[in-house]
Protein backbone atom coordinates (compact mmCIF):
# COMPACT_ATOMS: atom_id res chain seq x y z
CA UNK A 1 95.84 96.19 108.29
CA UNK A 2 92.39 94.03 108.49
CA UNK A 3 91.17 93.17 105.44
CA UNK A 4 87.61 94.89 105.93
CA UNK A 5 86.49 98.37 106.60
CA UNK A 6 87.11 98.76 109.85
CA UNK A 7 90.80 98.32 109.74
CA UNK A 8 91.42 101.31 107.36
CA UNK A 9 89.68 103.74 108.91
CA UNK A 10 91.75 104.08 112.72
CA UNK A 11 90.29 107.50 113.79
CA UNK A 12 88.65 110.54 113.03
CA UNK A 13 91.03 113.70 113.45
CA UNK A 14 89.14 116.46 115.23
CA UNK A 15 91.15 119.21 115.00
CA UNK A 16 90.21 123.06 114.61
CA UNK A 17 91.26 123.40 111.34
CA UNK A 18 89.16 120.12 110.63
CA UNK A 19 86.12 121.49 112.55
CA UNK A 20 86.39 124.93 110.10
CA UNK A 21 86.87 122.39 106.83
CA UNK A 22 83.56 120.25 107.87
CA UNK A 23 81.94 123.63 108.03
CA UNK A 24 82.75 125.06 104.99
CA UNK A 25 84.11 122.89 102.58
CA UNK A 26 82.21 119.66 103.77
CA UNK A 27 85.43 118.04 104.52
CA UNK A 28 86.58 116.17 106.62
CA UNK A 29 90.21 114.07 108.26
CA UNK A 30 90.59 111.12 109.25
CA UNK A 31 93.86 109.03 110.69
CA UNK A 32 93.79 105.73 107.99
CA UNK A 33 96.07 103.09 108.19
CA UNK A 34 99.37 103.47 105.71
CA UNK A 35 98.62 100.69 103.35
CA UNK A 36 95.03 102.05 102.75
CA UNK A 37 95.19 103.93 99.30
CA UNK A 38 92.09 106.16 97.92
CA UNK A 39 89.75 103.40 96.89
CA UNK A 40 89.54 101.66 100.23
CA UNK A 41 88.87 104.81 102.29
CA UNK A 42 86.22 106.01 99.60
CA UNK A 43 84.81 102.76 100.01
CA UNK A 44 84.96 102.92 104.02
CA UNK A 45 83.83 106.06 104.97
CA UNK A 46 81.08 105.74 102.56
CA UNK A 47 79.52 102.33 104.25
CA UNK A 48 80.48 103.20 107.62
CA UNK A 49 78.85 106.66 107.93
CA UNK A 50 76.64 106.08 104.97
CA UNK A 51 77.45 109.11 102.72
CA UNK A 52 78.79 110.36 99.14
CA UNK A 53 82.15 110.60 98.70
CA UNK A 54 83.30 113.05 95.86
CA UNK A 55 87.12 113.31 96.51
CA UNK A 56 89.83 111.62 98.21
CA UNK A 57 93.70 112.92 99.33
CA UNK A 58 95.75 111.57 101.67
CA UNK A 59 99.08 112.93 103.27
CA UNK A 60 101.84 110.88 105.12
CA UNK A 61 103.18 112.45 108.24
CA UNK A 62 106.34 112.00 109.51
CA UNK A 63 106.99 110.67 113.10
CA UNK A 64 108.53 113.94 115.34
CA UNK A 65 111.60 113.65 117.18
CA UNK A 66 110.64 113.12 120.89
CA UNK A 67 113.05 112.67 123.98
CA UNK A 68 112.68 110.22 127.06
CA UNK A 69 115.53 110.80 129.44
CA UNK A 70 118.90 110.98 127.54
CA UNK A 71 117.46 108.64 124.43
CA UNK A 72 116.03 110.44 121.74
CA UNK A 73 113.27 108.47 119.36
CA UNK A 74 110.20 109.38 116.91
CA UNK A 75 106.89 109.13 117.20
CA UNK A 76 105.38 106.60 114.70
CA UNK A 77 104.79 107.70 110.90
CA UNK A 78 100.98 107.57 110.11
CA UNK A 79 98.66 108.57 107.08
CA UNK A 80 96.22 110.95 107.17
CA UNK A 81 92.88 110.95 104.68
CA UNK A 82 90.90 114.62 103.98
CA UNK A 83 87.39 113.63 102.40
CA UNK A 84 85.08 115.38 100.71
CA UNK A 85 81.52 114.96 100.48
CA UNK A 86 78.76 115.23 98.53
CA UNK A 87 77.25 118.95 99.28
CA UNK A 88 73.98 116.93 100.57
CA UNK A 89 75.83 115.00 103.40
CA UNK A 90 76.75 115.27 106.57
CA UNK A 91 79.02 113.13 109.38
CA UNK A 92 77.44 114.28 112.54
CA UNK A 93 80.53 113.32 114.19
CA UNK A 94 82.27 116.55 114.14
């Protein structure tokens, strides 16, 4: 992982269930990078896309079994980050 802001945040997860959350909750996922805890994707997603964050949580996925041919393998574990913001802000994004 970088050491700045850039590196923690890999993507934003656009997802249906994501799209409903923005909506109604004012929350929203994003795809962070597994070393990142709470405090670094607070501070990320609130100088990147210049909002409020109230509240954090983060869930780590596991990879899925996947075959190629006669070899089985996984897809890569990753982390994933649900943020909630202040009721005044908005990411435009989604």
């Amino acid at each position: 992982m970088k050491n700045d802001i850039y590196g923690i945040l890999i993507r934003p997860l656009i997802t249906e269930k994501g799209t409903h959350q923005s909506q109604t909750r004012n929350a929203y996922s994003f795809e962070v990078a597994p070393q990142a805890n709470k405090a670094q994707i607070r501070q990320a997603v609130e100088k990147i896309y210049k909002v409020r964050v109230v509240e954090v949580r983060t869930a780590n996925r596991k990879g899925k079994p996947r075959r190629a041919g006669y070899k089985w393998g996984t897809t890569s574990h990753w982390k994933k980050a649900f943020v909630v913001l202040h009721e005044d802000d908005r990411i435009d994004l989604f």
